[in-house]
Protein backbone atom coordinates (compact mmCIF):
# COMPACT_ATOMS: atom_id res chain seq x y z
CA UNK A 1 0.00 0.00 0.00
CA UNK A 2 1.48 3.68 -0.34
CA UNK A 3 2.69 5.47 2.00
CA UNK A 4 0.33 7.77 1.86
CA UNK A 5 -1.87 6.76 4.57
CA UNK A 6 -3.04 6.50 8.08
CA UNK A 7 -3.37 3.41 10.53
CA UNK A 8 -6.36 3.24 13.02
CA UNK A 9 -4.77 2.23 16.19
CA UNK A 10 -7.53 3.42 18.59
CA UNK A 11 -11.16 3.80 16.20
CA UNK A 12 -13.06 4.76 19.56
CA UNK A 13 -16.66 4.67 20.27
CA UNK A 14 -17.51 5.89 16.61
CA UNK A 15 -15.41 7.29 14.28
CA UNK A 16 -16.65 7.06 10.44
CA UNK A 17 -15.81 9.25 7.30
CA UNK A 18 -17.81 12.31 6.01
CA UNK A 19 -17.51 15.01 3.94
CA UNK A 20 -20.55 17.10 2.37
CA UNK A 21 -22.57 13.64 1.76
CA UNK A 22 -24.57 12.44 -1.42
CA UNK A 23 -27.65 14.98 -1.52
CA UNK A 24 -30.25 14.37 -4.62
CA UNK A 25 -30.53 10.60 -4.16
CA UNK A 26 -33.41 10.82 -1.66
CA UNK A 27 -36.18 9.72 -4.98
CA UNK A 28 -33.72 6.27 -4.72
CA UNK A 29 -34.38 5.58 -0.39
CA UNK A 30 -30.43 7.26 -0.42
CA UNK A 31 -29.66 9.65 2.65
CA UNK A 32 -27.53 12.70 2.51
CA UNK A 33 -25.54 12.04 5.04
CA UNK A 34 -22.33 13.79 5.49
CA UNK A 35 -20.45 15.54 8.40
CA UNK A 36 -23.27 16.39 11.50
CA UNK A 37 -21.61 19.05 12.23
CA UNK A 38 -20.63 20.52 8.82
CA UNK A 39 -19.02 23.91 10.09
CA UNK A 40 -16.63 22.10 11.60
CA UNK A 41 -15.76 19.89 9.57
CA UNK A 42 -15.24 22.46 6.93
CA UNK A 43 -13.18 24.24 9.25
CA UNK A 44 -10.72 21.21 9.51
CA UNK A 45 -10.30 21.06 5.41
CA UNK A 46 -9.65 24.74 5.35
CA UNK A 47 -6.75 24.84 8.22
CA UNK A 48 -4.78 21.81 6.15
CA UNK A 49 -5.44 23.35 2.85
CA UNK A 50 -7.78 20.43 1.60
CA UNK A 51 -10.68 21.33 -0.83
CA UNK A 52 -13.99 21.96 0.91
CA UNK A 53 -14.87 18.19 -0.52
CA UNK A 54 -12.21 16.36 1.14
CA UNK A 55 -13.18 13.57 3.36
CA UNK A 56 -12.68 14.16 6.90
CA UNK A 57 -13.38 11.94 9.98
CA UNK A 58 -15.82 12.30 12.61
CA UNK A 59 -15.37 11.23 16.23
CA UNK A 60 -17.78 10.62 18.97
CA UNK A 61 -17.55 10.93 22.51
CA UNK A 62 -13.98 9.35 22.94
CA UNK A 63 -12.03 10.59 19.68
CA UNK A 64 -9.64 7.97 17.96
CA UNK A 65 -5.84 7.40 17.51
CA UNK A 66 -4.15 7.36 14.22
CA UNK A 67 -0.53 6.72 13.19
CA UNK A 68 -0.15 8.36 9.50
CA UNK A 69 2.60 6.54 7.10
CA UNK A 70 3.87 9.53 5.86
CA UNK A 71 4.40 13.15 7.39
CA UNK A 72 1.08 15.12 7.19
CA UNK A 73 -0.96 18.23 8.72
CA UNK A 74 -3.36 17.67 10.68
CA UNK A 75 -6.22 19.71 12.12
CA UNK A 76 -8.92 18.82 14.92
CA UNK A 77 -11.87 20.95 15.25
CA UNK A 78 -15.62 20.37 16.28
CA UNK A 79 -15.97 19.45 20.14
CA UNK A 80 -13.06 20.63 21.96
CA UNK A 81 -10.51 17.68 23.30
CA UNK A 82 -6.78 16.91 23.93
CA UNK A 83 -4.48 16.89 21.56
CA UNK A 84 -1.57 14.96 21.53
CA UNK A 85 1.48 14.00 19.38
CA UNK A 86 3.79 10.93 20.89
CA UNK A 87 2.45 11.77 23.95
CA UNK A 88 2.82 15.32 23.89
CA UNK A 89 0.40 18.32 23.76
CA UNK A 90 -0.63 19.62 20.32
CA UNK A 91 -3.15 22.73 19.50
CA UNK A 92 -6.92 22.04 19.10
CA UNK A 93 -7.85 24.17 16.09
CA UNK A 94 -4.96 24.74 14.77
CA UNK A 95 -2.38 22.89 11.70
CA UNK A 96 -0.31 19.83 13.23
CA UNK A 97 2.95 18.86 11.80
CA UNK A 98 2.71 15.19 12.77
CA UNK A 99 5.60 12.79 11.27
CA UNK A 100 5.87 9.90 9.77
CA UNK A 101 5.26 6.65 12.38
CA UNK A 102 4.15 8.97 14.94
CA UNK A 103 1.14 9.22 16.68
CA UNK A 104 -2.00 11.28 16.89
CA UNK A 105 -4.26 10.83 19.54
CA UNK A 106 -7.14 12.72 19.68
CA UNK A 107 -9.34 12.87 23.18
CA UNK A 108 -12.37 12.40 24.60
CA UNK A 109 -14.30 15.79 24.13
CA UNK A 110 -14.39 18.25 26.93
CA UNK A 111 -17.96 19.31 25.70
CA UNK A 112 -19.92 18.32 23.11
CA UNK A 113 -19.94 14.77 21.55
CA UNK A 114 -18.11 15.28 17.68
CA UNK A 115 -15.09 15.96 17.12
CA UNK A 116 -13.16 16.15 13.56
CA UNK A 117 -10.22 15.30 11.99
CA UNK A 118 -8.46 17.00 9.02
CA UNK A 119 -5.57 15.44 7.04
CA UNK A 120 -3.86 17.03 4.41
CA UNK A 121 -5.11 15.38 1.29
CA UNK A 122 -7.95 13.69 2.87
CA UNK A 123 -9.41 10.49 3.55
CA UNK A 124 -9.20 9.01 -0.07
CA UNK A 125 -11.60 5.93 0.45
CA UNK A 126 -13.53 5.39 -2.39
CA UNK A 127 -16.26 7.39 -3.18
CA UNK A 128 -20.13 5.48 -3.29
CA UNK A 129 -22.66 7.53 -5.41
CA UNK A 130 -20.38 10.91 -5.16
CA UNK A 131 -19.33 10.56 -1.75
CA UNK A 132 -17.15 8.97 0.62
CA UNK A 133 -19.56 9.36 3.66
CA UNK A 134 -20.44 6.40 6.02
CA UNK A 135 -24.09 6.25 5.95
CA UNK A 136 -25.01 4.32 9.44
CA UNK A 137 -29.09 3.80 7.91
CA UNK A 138 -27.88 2.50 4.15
CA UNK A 139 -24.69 0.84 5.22
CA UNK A 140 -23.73 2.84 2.07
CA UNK A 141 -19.84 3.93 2.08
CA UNK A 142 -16.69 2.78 4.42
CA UNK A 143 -17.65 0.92 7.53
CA UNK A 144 -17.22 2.69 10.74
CA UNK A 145 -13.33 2.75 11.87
CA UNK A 146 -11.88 -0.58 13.25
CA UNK A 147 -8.62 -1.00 15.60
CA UNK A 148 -6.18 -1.98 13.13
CA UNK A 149 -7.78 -0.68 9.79
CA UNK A 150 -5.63 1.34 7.11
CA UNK A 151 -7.36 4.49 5.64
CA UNK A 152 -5.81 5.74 2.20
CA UNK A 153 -4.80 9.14 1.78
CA UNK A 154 -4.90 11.78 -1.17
CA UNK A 155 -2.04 13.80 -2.32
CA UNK A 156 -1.75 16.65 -0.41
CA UNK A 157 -2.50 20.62 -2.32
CA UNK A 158 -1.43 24.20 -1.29
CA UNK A 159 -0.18 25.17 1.61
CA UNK A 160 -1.86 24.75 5.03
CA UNK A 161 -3.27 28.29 7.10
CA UNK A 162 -1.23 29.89 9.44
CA UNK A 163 -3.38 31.18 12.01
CA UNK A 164 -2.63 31.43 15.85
CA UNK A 165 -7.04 31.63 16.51
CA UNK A 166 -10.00 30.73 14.99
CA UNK A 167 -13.57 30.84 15.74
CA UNK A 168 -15.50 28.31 16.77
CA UNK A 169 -19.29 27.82 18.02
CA UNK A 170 -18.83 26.80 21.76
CA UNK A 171 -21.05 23.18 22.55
CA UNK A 172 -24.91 24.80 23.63
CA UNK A 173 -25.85 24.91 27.03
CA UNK A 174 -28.80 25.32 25.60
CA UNK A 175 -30.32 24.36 22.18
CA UNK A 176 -32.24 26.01 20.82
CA UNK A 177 -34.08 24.94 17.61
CA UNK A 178 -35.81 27.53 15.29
CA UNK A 179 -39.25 25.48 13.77
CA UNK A 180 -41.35 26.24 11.07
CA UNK A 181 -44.79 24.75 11.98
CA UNK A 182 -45.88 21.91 8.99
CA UNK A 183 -46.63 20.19 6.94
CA UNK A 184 -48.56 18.01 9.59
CA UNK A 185 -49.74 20.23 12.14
CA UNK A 186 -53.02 19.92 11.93
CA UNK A 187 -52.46 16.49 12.80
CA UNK A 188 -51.98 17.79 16.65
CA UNK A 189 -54.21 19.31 19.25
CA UNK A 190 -53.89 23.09 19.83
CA UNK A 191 -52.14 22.24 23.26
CA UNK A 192 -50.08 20.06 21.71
CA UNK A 193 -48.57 22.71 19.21
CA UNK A 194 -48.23 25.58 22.37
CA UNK A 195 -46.73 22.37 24.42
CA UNK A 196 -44.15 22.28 21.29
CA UNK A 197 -42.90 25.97 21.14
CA UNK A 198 -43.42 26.86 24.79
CA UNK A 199 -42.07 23.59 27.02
CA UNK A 200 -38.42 22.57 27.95
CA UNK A 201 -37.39 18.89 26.85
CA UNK A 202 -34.05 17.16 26.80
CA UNK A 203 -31.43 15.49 24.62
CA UNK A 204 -32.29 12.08 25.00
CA UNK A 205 -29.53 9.15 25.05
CA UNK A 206 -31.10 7.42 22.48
CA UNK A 207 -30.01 10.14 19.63
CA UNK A 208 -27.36 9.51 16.71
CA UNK A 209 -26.83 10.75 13.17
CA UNK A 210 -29.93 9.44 12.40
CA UNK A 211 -31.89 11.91 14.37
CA UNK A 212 -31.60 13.83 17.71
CA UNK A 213 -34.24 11.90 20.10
CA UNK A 214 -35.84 14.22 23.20
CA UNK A 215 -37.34 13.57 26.66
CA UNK A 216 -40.26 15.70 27.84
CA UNK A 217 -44.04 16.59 27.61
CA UNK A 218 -45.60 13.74 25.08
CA UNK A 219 -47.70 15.85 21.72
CA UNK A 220 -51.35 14.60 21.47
CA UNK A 221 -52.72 13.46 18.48
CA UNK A 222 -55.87 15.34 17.27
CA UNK A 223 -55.80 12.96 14.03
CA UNK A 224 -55.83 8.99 14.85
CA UNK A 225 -54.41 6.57 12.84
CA UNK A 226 -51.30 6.73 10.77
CA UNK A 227 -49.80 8.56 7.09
CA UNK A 228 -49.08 6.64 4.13
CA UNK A 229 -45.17 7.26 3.83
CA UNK A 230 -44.09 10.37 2.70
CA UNK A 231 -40.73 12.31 2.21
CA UNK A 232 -38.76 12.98 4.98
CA UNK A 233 -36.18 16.05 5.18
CA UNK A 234 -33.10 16.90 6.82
CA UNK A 235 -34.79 18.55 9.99
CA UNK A 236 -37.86 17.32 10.04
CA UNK A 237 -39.51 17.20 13.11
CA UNK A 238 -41.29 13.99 13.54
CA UNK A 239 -43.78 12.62 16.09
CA UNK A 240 -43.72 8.91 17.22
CA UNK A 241 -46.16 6.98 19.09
CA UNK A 242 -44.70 7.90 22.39
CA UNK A 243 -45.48 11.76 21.35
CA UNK A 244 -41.86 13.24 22.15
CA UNK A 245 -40.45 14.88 18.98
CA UNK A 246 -37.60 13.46 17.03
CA UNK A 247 -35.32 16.08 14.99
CA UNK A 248 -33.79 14.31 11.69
CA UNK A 249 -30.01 14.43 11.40
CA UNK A 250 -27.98 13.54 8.19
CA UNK A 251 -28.33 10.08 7.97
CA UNK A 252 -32.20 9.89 8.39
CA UNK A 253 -34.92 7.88 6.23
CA UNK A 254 -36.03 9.63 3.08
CA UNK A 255 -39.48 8.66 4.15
CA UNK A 256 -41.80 7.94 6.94
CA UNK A 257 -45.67 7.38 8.06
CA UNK A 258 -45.45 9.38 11.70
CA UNK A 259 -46.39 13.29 11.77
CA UNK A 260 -43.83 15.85 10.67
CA UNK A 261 -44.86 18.90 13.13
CA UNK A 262 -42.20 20.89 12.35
CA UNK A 263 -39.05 21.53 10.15
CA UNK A 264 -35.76 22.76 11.75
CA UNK A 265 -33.95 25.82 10.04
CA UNK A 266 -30.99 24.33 8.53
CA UNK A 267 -28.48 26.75 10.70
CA UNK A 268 -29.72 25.58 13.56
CA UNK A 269 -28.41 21.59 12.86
CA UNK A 270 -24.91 22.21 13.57
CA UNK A 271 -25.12 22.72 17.08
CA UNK A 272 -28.14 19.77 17.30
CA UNK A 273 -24.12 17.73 16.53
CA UNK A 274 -22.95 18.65 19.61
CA UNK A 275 -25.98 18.63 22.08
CA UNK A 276 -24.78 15.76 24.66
CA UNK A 277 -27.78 13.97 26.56
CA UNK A 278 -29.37 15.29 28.69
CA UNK A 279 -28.87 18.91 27.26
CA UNK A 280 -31.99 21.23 27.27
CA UNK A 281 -33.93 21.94 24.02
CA UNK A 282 -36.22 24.66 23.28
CA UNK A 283 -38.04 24.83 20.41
CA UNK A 284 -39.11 27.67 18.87
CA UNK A 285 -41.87 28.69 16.01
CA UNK A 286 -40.60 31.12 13.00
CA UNK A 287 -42.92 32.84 10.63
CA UNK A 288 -43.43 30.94 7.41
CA UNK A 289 -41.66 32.28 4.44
């Protein structure tokens, strides 16, 4: 294999691939997917000089360890963690010269849950319908990292930023989620929408890339029974029988038969990446556009 790439000694609790995912494939039961928290990750690419494509990976909870096979840059970014090269400290959110044999280990986060991982050149898996994201619904794209697995590399571009700070969005105390009410609304009692936009609920533990689960007051129903399946979209709000909403992350279904009460602005996502359980969760009704 060339020397161009890195060896997974630590994978921790879930580290995959992403970069911007595989968006217009929804008509064929294909997620997005793609980086959770894509600010971040985009971040990453830009400090190592990698094109805003490049494939970077995405940690959870624990980080990973990786031992490149050639000298690269590296860049963590995303949930704030230790840094270390051989054993000694290393910048978060900044370039890393890290050497040939040596190695990386990035930390468990110090708040939020995602964490990610920029090498110059980028994870070069190969790509499955225009992108190299792990999709955990599909199974589409490179399994999640395993001790012991190689990851190829691609050839490195210009050179990486010099920068001594950038910024970041801190983890939320508090997220907060800006809704538009619909398409299935109507579906709910009048309490249940005020319940919606005016109660506190909770990250539940439950949540992954698939969608953001929450703990708290249960929606009633004003409309029994259940939809034929319809499309789903990133940030859907949807209602399950146990009435607490679910918010739909990157690698959600492209369709489903429960109530959609809601849709999540799009900016508001990122920071749904890095809610940790537990974490309080407002939601709040916008004016339709």
């Amino acid at each position: 294999m060339s020397d161009r790439a890195l060896a997974v000694v630590r994978a921790g609790a879930l580290t995959t691939v992403q970069d911007r995912g595989r968006p217009g494939h929804a008509h064929l039961g294909v997620p997005r997917s793609g980086a959770l928290d894509a600010p971040a990750a985009a971040l990453a690419n830009r400090l190592v000089a990698n094109p805003p494509e490049a494939a970077v990976l995405e940690t959870t909870l624990n980080g990973c360890a990786l031992r490149p096979r050639s000298t690269v840059t590296v860049a963590v970014t995303g949930a704030p963690c230790p840094v270390t090269v051989d054993g000694r400290p290393a910048p978060w959110g900044a370039p890393v010269r890290v050497l040939a044999g040596a190695l990386l280990d990035v930390g468990s986060a110090r708040a939020g849950l995602r964490s990610y991982v920029a090498v110059s050149g980028g994870v070069a898996v190969e790509p499955v319908l225009g992108s190299r994201s792990t999709d955990l619904l599909s199974g589409l794209g490179p399994a999640p990292l395993t001790d012991g697995a190689v990851l190829p590399l691609g050839r490195p571009g210009a050179v990486h930023a010099r920068v001594d700070v950038v910024p970041h969005s801190a983890p939320p105390a508090e997220l907060v989620l800006r809704v538009t009410l619909g398409p299935r609304d109507d579906w709910f009692t009048e309490p249940a929408v005020r319940t919606l936009t005016t109660r506190a609920y909770r990250v539940s533990s439950a949540s992954n890339r698939i969608g953001l689960r929450t703990e708290g007051p249960s929606l009633e129903r004003a409309v029994s029974g259940e939809l034929p399946s319809e499309g789903m979209v990133l940030g859907a709000v949807q209602v399950p029988p146990d009435g607490c909403p679910v918010v739909f992350l990157a690698d959600h279904p492209t369709t489903g038969g429960y109530p959609v009460i809601a849709v999540v602005r799009g900016t508001d996502l990122p920071a749904a990446a890095q809610a940790v359980p537990g974490t309080p969760v407002r939601f709040v009704a916008v004016r339709r556009r």
